[in-house]
Protein backbone atom coordinates (compact mmCIF):
# COMPACT_ATOMS: atom_id res chain seq x y z
CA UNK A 1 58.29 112.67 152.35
CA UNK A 2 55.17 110.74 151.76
CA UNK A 3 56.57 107.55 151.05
CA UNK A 4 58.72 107.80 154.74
CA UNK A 5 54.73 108.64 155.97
CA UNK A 6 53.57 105.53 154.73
CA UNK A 7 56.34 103.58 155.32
CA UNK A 8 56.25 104.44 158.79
CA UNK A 9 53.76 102.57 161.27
CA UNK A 10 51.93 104.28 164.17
CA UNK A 11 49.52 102.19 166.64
CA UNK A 12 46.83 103.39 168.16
CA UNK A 13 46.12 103.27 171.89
CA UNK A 14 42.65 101.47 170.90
CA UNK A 15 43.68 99.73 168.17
CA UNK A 16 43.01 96.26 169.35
CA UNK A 17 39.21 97.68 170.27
CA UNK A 18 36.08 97.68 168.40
CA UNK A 19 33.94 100.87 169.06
CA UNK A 20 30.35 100.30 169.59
CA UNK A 21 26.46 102.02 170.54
CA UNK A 22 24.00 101.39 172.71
CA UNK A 23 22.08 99.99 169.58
CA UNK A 24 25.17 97.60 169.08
CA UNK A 25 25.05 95.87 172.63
CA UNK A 26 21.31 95.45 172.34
CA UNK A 27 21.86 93.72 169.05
CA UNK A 28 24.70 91.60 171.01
CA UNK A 29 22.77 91.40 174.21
CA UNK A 30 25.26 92.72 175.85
CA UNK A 31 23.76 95.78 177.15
CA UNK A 32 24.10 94.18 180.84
CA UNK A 33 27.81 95.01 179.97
CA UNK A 34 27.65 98.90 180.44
CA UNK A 35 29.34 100.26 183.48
CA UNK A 36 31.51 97.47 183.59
CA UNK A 37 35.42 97.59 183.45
CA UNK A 38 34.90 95.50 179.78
CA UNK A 39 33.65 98.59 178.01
CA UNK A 40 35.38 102.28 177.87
CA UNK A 41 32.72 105.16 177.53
CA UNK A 42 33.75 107.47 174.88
CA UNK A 43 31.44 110.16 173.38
CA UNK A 44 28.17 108.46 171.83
CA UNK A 45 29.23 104.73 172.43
CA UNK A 46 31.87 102.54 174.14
CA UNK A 47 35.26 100.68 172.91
CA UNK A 48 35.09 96.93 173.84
CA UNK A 49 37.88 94.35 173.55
CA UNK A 50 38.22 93.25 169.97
CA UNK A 51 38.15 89.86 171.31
CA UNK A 52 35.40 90.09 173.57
CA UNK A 53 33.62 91.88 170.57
CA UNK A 54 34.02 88.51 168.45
CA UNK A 55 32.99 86.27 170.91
CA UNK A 56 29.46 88.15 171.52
CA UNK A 57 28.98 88.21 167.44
CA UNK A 58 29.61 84.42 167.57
CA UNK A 59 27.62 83.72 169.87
CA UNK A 60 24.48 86.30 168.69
CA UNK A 61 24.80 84.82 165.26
CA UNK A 62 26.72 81.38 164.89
CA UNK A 63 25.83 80.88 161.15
CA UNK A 64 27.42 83.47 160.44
CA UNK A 65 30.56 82.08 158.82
CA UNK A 66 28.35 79.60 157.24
CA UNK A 67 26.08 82.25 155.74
CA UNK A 68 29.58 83.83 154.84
CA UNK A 69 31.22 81.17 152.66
CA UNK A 70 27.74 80.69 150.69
CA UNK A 71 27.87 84.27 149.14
């Protein structure tokens, strides 16, 4: 019975989402983004497009990658 469990795969309705705070946008600098139909309120924080979310983290740090592949 557990192996069928594993075996079996189950998607979430927010599974292509990224759940962030307040704290988060500000990092981002996307706080201008609450109330808009781009983020979904949901107790303490909001879900925002997983490929929204990617673009703002590019864009807030593009060394990232860089800093990345050095360690």
């Amino acid at each position: 019975m557990t192996e069928e469990l594993e075996e079996s795969r189950t998607t979430s309705v927010y599974e292509d989402y990224k759940f962030v705070t307040k704290t988060d946008l500000e990092k981002l600098n996307a706080s201008h983004l609450i109330g808009t139909d781009t983020l979904r309120a949901y107790m303490h924080g909001y879900f925002m497009p997983m490929k929204k979310y990617r673009n703002l983290v590019a864009v807030a740090d593009p060394f990232a990658y860089e800093k990345y592949k050095k360690t």
